[in-house]
Every structure is written in C-alpha cells, then in structure tokens.
Protein backbone atom coordinates (compact mmCIF):
# COMPACT_ATOMS: atom_id res chain seq x y z
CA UNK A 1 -0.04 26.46 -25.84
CA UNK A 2 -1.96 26.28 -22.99
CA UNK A 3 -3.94 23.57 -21.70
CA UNK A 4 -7.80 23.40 -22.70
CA UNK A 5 -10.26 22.10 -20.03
CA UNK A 6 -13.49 21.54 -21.66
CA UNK A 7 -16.66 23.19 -20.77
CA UNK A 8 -18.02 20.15 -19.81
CA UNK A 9 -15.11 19.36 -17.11
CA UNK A 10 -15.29 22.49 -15.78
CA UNK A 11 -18.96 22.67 -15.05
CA UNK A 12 -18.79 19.18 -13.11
CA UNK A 13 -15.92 20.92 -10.92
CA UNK A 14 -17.64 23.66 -10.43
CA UNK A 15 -20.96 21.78 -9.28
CA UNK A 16 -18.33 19.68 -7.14
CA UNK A 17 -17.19 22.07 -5.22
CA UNK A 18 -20.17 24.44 -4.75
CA UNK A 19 -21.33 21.06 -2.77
CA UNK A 20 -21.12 21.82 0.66
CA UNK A 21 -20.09 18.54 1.39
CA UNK A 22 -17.44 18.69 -0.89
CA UNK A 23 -16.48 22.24 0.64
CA UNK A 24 -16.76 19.96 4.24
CA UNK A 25 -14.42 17.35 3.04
CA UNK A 26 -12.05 19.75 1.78
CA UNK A 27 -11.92 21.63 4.64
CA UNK A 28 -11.45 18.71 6.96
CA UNK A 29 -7.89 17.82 4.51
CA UNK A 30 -6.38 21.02 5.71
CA UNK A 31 -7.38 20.83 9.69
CA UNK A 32 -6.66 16.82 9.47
CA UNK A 33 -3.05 17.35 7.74
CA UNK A 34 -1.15 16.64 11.05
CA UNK A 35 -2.76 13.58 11.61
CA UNK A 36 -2.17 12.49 8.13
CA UNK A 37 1.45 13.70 8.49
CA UNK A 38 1.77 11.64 11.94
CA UNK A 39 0.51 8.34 9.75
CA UNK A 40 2.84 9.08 7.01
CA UNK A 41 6.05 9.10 9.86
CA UNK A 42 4.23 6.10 11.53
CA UNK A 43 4.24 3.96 7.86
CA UNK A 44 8.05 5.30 6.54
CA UNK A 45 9.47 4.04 9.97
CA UNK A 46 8.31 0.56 8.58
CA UNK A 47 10.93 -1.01 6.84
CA UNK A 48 9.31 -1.74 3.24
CA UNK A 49 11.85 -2.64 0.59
CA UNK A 50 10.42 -3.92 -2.71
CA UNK A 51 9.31 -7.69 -1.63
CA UNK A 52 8.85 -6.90 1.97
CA UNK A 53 5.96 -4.72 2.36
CA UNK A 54 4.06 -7.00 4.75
CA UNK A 55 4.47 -5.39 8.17
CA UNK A 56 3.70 -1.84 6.32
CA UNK A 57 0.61 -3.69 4.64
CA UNK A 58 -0.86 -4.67 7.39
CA UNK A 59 -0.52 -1.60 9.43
CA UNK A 60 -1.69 0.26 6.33
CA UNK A 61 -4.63 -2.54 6.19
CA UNK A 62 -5.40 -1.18 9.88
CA UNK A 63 -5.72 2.23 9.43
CA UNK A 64 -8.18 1.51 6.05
CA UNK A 65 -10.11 -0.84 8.12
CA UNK A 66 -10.54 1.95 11.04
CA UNK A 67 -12.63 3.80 8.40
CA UNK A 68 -15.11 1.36 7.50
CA UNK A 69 -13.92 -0.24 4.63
CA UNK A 70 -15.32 -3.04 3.57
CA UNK A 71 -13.45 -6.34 2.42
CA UNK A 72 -11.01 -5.31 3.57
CA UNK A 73 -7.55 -8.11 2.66
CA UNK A 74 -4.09 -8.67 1.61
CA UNK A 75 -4.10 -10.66 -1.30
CA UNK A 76 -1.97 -13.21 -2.72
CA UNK A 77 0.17 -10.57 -3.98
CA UNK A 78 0.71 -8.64 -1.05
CA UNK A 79 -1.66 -5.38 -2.21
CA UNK A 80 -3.97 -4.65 0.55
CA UNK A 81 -7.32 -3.21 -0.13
CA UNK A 82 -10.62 -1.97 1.27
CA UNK A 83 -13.94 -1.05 -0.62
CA UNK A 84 -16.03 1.73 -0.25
CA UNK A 85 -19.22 1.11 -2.02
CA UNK A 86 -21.46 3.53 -4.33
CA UNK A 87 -24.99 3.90 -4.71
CA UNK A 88 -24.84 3.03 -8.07
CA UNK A 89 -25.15 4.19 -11.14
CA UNK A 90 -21.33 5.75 -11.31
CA UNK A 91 -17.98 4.74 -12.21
CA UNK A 92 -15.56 2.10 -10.31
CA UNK A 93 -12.48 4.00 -9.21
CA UNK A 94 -9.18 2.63 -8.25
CA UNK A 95 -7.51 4.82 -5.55
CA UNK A 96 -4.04 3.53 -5.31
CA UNK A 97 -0.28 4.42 -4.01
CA UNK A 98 2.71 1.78 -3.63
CA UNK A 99 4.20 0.89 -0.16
CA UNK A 100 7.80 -0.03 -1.55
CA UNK A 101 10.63 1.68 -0.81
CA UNK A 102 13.76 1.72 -2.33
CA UNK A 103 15.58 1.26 0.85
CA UNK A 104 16.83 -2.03 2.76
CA UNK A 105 15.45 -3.80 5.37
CA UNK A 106 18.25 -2.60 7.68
CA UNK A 107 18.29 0.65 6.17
CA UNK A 108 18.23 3.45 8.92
CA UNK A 109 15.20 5.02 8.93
CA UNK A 110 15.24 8.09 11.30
CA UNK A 111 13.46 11.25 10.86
CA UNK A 112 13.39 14.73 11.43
CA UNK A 113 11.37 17.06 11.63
CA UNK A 114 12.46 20.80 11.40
CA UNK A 115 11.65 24.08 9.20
CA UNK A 116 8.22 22.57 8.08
CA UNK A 117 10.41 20.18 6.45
CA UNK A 118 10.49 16.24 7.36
CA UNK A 119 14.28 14.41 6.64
CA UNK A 120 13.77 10.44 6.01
CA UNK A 121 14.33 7.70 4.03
CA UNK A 122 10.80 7.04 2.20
CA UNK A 123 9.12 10.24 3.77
CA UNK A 124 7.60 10.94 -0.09
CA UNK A 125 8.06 8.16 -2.10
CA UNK A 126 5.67 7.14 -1.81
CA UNK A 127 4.79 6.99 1.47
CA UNK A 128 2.93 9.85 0.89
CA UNK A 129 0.78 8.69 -1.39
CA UNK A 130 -0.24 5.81 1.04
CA UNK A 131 -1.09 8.37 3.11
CA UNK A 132 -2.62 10.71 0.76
CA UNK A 133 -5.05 7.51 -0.09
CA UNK A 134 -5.94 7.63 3.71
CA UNK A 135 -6.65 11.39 3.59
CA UNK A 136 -9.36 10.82 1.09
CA UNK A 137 -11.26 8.02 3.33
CA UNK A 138 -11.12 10.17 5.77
CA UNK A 139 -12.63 13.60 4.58
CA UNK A 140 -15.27 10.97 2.63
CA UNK A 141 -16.22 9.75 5.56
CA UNK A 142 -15.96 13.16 8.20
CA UNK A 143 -18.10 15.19 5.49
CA UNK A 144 -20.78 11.89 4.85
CA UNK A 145 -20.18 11.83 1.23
CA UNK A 146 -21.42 8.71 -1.13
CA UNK A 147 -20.43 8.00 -4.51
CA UNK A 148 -22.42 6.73 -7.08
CA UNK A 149 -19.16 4.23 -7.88
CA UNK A 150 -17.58 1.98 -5.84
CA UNK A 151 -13.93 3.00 -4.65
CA UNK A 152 -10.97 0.80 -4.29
CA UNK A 153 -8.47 2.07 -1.52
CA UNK A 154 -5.31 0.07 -2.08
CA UNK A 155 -1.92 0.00 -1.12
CA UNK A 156 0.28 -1.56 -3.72
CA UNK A 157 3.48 -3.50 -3.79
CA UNK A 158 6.43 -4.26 -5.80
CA UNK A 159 6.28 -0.59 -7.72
CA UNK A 160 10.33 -0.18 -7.51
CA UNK A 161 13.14 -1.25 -9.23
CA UNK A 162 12.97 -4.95 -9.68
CA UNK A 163 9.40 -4.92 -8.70
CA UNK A 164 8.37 -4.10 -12.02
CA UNK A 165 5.00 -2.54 -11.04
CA UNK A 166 3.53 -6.38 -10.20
CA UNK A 167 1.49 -5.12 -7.68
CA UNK A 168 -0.67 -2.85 -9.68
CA UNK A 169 -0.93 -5.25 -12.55
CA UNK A 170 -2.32 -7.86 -10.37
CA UNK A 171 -4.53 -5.58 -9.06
CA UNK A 172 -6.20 -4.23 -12.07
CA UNK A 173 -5.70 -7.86 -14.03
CA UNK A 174 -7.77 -9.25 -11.23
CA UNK A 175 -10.33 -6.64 -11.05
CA UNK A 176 -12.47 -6.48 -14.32
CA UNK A 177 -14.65 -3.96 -12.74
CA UNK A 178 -12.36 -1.33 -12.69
CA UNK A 179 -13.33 1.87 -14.56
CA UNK A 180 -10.94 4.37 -14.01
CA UNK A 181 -7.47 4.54 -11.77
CA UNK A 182 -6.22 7.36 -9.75
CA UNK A 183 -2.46 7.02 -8.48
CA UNK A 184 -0.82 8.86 -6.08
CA UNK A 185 3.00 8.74 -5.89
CA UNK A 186 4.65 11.62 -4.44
CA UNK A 187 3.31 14.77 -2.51
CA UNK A 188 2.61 17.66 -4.91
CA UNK A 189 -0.78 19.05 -7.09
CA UNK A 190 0.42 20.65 -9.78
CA UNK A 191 -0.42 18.51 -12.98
CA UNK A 192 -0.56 14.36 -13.44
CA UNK A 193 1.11 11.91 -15.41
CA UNK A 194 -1.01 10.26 -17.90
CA UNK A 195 1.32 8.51 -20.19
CA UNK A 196 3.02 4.89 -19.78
CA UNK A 197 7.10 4.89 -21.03
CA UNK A 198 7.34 1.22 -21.83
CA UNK A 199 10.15 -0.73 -19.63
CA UNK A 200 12.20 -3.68 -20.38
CA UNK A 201 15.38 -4.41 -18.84
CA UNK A 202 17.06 -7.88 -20.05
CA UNK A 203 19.22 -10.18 -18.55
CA UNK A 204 21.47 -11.40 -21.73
CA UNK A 205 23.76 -14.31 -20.98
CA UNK A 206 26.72 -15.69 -23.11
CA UNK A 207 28.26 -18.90 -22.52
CA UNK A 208 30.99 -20.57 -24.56
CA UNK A 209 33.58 -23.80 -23.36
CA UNK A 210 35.96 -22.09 -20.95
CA UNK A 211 39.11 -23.22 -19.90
CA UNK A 212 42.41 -21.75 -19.22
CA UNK A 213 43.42 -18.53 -19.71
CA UNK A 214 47.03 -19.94 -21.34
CA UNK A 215 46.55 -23.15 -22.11
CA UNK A 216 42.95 -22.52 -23.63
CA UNK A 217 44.38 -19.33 -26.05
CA UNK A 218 43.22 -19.55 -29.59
CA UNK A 219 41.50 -22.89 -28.48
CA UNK A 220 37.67 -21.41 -26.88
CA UNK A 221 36.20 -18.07 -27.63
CA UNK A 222 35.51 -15.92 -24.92
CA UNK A 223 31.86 -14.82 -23.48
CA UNK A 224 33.20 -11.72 -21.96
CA UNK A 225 34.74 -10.55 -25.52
CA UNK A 226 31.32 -11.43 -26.65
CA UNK A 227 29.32 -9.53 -23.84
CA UNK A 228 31.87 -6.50 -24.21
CA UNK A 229 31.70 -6.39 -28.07
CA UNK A 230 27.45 -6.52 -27.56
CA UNK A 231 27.91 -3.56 -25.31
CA UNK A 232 29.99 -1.74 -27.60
CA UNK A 233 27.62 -1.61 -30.12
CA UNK A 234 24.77 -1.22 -28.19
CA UNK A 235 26.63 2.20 -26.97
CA UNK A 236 26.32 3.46 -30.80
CA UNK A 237 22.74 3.27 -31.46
CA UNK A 238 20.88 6.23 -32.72
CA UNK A 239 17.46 6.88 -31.05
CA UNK A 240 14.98 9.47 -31.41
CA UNK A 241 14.88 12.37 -29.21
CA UNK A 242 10.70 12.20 -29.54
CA UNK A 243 9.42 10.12 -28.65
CA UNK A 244 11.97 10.21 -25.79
CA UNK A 245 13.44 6.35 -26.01
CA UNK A 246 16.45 5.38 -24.24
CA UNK A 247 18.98 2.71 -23.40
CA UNK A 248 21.66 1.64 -20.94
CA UNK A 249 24.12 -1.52 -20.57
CA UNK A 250 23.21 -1.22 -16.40
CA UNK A 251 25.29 -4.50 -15.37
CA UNK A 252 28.28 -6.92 -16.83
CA UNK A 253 28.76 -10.12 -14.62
CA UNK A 254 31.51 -12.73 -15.57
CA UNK A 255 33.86 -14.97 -13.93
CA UNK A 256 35.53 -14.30 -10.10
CA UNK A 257 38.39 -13.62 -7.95
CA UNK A 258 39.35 -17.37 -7.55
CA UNK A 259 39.21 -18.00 -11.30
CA UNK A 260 41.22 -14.62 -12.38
CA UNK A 261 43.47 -16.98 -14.80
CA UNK A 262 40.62 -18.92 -16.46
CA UNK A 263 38.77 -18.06 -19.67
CA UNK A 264 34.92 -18.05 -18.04
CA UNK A 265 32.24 -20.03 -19.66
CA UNK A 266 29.50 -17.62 -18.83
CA UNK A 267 29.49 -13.61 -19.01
CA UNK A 268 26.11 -11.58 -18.59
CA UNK A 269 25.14 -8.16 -19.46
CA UNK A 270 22.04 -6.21 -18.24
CA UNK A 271 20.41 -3.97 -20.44
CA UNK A 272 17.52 -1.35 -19.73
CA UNK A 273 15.57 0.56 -22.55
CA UNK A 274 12.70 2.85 -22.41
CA UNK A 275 10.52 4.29 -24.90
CA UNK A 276 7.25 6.78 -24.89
CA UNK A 277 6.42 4.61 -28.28
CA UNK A 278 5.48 1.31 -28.20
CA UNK A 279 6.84 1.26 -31.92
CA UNK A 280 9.44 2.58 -31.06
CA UNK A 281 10.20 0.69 -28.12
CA UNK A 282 10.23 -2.68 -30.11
CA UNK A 283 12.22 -1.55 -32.75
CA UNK A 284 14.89 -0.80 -29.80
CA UNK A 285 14.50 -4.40 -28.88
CA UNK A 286 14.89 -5.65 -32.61
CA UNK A 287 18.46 -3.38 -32.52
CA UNK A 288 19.94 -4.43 -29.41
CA UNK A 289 19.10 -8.20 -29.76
CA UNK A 290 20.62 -7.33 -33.70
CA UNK A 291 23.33 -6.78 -31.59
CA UNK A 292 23.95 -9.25 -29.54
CA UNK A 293 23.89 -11.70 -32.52
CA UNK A 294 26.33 -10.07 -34.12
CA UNK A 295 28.71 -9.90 -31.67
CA UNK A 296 28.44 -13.48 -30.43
CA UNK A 297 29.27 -14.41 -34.31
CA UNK A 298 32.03 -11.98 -34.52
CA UNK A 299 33.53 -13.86 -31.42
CA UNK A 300 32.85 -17.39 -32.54
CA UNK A 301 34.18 -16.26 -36.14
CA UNK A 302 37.69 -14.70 -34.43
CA UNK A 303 38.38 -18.12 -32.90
CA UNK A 304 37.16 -20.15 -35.41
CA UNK A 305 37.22 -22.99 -32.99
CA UNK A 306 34.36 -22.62 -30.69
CA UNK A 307 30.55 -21.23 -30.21
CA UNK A 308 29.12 -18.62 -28.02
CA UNK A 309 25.54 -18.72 -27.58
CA UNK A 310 23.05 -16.49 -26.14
CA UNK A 311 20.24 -16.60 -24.41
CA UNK A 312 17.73 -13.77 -23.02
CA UNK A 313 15.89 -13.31 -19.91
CA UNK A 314 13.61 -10.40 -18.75
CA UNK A 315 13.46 -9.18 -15.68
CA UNK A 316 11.43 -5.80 -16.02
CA UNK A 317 8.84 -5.73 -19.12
CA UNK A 318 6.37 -2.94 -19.09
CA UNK A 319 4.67 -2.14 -22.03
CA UNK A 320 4.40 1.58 -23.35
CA UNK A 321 1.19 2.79 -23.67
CA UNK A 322 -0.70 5.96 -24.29
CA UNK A 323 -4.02 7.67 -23.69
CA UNK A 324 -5.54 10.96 -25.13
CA UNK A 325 -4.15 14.39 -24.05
CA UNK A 326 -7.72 15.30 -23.80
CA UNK A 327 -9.30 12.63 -22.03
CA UNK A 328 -11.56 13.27 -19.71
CA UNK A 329 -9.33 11.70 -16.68
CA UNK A 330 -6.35 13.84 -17.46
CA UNK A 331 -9.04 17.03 -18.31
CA UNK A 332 -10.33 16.21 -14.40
CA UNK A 333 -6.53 16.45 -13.03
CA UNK A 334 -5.49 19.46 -14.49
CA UNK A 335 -8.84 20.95 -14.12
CA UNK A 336 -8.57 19.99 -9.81
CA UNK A 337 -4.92 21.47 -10.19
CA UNK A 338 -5.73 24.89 -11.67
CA UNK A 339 -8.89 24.88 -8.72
CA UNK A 340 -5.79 24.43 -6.04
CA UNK A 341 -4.23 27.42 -7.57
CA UNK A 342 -1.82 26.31 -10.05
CA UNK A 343 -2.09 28.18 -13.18
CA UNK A 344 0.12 26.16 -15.73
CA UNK A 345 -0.01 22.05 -14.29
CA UNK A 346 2.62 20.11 -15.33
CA UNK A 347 1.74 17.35 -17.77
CA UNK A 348 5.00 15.64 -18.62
CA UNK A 349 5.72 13.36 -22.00
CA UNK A 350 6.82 10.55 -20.06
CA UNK A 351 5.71 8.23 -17.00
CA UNK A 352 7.21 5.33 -14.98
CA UNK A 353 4.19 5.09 -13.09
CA UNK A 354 1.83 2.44 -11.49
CA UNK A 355 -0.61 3.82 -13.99
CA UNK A 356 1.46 2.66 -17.27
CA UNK A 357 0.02 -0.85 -15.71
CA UNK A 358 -3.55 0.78 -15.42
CA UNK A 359 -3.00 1.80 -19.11
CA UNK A 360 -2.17 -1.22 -20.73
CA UNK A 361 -5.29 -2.74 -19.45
CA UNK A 362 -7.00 -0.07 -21.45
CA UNK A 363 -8.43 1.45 -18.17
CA UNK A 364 -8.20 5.28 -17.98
CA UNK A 365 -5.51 6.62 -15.29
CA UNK A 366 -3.39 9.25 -14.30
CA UNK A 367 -0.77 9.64 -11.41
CA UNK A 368 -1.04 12.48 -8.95
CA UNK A 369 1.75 13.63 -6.97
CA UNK A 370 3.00 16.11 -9.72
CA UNK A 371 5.39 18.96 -7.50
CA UNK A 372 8.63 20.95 -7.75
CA UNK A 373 11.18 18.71 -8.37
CA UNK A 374 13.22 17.11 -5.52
CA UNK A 375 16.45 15.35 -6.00
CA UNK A 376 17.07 13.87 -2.86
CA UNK A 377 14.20 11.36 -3.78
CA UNK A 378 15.57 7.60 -3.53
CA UNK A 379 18.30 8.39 -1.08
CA UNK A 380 18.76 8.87 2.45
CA UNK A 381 18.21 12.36 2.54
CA UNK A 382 14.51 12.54 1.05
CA UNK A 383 12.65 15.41 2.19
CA UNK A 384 8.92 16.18 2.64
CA UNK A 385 7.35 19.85 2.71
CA UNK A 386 4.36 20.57 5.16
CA UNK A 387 3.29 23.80 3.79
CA UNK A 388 0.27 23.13 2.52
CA UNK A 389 0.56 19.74 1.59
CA UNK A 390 -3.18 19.19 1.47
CA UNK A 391 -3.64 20.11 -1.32
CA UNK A 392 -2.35 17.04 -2.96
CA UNK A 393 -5.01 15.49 -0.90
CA UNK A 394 -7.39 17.65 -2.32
CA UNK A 395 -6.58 16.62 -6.02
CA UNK A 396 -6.66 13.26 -5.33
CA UNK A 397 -10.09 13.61 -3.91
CA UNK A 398 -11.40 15.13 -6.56
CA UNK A 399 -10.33 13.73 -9.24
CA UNK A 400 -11.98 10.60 -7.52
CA UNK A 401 -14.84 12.14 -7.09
CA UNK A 402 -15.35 13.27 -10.78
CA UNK A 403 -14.72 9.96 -11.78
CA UNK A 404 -16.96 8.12 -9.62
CA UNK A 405 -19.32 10.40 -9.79
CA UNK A 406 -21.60 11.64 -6.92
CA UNK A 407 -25.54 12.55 -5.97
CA UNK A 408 -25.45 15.78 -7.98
CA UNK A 409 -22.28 14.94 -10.63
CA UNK A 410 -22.07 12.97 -12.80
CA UNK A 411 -18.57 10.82 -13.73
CA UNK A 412 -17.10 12.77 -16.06
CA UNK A 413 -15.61 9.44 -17.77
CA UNK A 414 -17.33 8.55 -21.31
C-alpha cells in the first residue's frame, strides 16, 4: 500500500518551496555541492575511530563556527555543536550526524576520485552526513533564511560499534529543549528511518576453581564447558520473524597459550540481540540469561564437586523504541523525498540509528540518508556517488525547515 502524506503535510511543503528563499537555498545545494564534497574529503582524511573524534571535532567545530553559529563548543562528551537561533514561536530542531568511523587510527585513509565516484575509508559513513549538516548552514545562511525554532548543528560521537550511540544520548539527555531530531547518516534521499531496534550486547563471564588439566579431572568444573553449553542453547532459540528480533554469541574468551594444560578459572562469552519490540526484546533477555543459568548448573551438577558462577556485564544497551508511521516527522521525510523525485521512499521496519536515542527520550526523529544500498560500507573500499548528491542535502533541509517552522510555515510537529 502506498504511503499517505496528509493534506496538511503537503500544503506546508508546498508553501515551503513556493518560498523563493527556499527555492534560493535549494538552488545554492546544487551549485555549492563541490565545496561540500571538498569538506567531506577534508573531514574522512581525519582519522576518527569511535573514541577519537577530537581532531575531526574540532575541524568540524571550525567550519560550523565559519557560518555564524553561535555557542559554538565541544562538550564533555566530545559532540561539538553550534546554535542557530529562531525568531520564536517554532519548534527546536536537532540537526545531527556522527563523526566516528569504524576505522583505526592508523587505518589508511587515501582517496580517489574517479567516474563521479569517490573510493575511501569513511567517505559515507557518515562523513557525509557531517557534511550534509554543513550544507544546510550554508544554503540557510546564502539564501537569508530564519526559523521560527532554534537549530542545533551537531556533530556527534561514539555512534559505532562499542560506542553505543553515547554521543547522541548525551546530547538530547542534556538538552530538554529539544523538540524534534533530524539525523543524517549516509548520502541518499529516498525515504528515512523512523524506528529504534533495541540493542544490547552482554559481556557474560563464568568463573569456577581452576587447576590442572590432569591432576584437576573430575576435581573442578570447567567455565569453558559452561560458556560452550550457554552458547549451545542460546543457538536453539526460536524468535519471531516480526517483529524482526535477533541474536548472536559474537565472542568466547578463555584461558591462553601459556596455560594450554590448565583447566581456566574464567571463560567469557559475548552475546548481541536485537529486537524492533521492546517486549520482545526483554523476553530475549529473560531466554538467554534462562540460559546461562542452566548451563552453569548443568556444569556444576556434572562435577558434583565444584561451582560455576556467572556474572553479567553490558556493554551496548539501547532500548527499542517506536513512533507512529504517520507522524508528522516521518509524513515531512517522505513528503521532501517524493518532492526530490522519488516516487516510492523507503521506510524500513528496523533502525540502528542515532535517532533510536532521540526516540527513547520521547522526542520525535527520523534518520535521513536513506539510498540504494551499498555494501562496501564499513570497509576499506566505501564508495561515495556525486551525481546529484544534493539532494540528500535538500531533504535534510527541509525536513528541518518543516519542523522548525519558518515566517510563512508553520512546524508541522503537533
């Protein structure tokens, strides 16, 4: 079935951009796109792996403050961030993308630029969208547009892997004031992500007496027979195919080369589950922690001589969340999408997002960036496509716009 905008959504877009501002400030994306593009191969030559975005902040912070932003910082975090300020009277937008790579520091980070493609580590994800923030600014500010709402322009950290989205939850957890968030990760226009898949990813441990592997037979159960039986039955739990939840045993860590004839006294598994359902999500939990206690019993019941015990540590907890197919945020994406020229926008049942962090703190958000699949993303050979690559910059601006509203719109939020 195809997607519904409302009447209502549609009439703001069309006032939008029947503005001649607006028409300005689109206009100046598409003739400003190699100077964009030239910032984007500037910020992925900066070395920016997932605690180590400083040096990319603070160029980043440079090129926001260039524009006029004011308060313009790094906070304790490490998000930098500039504010444009309203005239009042509309909505306070976060405008946001994530400056973490998945790359390491000494990771080469050559480009090339052929075919109106670019080749480099980082080139989309999501440097991109750091740049894609900076396209906005700067059509704002070459076509004189004002907002009724204030604007955020931020540059987040910690978004990857082990990161755990930090970065935007500190951001919106220490900014009450924020009314609606707009993320950008990758370089496409054609749809949003609007739901949060909840994360968790646990570091289990098992630990038991050790000892010998000989001498200590039949004597001490083992941890790693414990951590391999809790995989095992992990590996046979049913989950449902909708809401799309998932699981994975990711890592096993026990004993070492020096100790290859000793019975260990510590084993750890890592295990990472994902749900659309927040329901369902912590009835995955309930099951694989089921687990776990069963199989450290089973163990210390074998042996009859000895205890394993387990303990639990998180290192990635992101709570599902979800928002209204129909709300007005998600209504103002597609609608900018279809504008750009794409009939059918993508709206997918899933997102591992900055914006799952927006969610949970009950502020309305989507993520931007939706385009044809690439799967060269996270590895050396990443790719970006020039051809008209502007137009993500044109979503992004306005779906910003129709949330913050402006002289002659109104913010289409509730």
């Amino acid at each position: 079935m195809t997607y519904q905008v409302s009447g209502r959504i549609k009439a703001a877009l069309d006032a939008l951009v029947s503005d001649p501002q607006i028409q300005r400030a689109l206009s100046f994306m598409e003739t400003d796109q190699e100077e964009i593009i030239q910032r984007q191969m500037e910020l992925a030559s900066i070395p920016a792996p997932t605690y180590h975005e400083e040096e990319k902040a603070r160029r980043l912070l440079e090129l926001l403050r260039s524009e006029g932003l004011e308060e313009c910082r790094i906070d304790e975090q490490g998000n930098c961030s500039g504010l444009r300020r309203g005239t009042g009277g509309g909505k306070t937008v976060l405008l946001e993308a994530h400056m973490d790579t998945v790359f390491p520091l000494d990771a080469d980070l050559t480009q090339k630029r052929e075919g109106g493609w670019i080749y480099g580590p980082g080139i989309v994800d999501d440097t991109r969208g750091c740049v894609t923030v900076l396209s906005v600014l700067r059509a704002m500010n070459a076509a004189g547009l004002r907002t009724k709402g204030d604007i955020h322009f931020v540059g987040t950290v910690q978004e990857e892997g082990m990161g755990g989205m930090r970065g935007m939850e500190y951001y919106v957890n220490h900014h009450p004031e924020l009314q609606a968030s707009v993320s950008i990760d990758g370089s496409g226009h054609r749809g949003a992500i609007y739901l949060a898949t909840g994360i968790q990813t646990a570091e289990i441990t098992f630990r038991g007496k050790g000892g010998h592997a000989y001498l200590a037979f039949g004597e001490v159960a083992n941890p790693i027979h414990a951590a391999c039986r809790a995989a095992a039955k992990i590996a046979c739990l049913q989950v449902p195919d909708y809401p799309r939840t998932t699981y994975a045993v990711t890592n096993l860590h026990a004993g070492n080369m020096s100790a290859v004839h000793a019975i260990p006294g510590e084993a750890k598994i890592v295990v990472n589950f994902r749900s659309n359902s927040p329901q369902e999500l912590e009835k995955l939990r309930g099951q694989i922690f089921d687990a776990v206690e069963e199989a450290c019993r089973e163990e210390t019941d074998f042996w009859g001589k000895d205890t394993i015990t387990w303990e639990c540590h998180y290192l990635c907890d992101i709570p599902a969340g979800r928002q209204e197919k129909e709300a007005p945020i998600v209504q103002a994406a597609v609608a900018a999408s279809q504008f750009l020229g794409c009939e059918e926008p993508r709206l997918p049942e899933e997102g591992c997002t900055n914006c799952s962090r927006a969610i949970a703190a009950g502020i309305p958000a989507v993520c931007l960036g939706e385009g044809d699949y690439d799967p060269y993303i996270h590895s050396l050979k990443e790719r970006f496509k020039e051809e008209e690559a502007w137009k993500g910059c044109q979503q992004a601006l306005l779906v910003t716009l129709l949330c913050a509203g402006t002289e002659d719109v109104e913010s289409v939020l509730e």
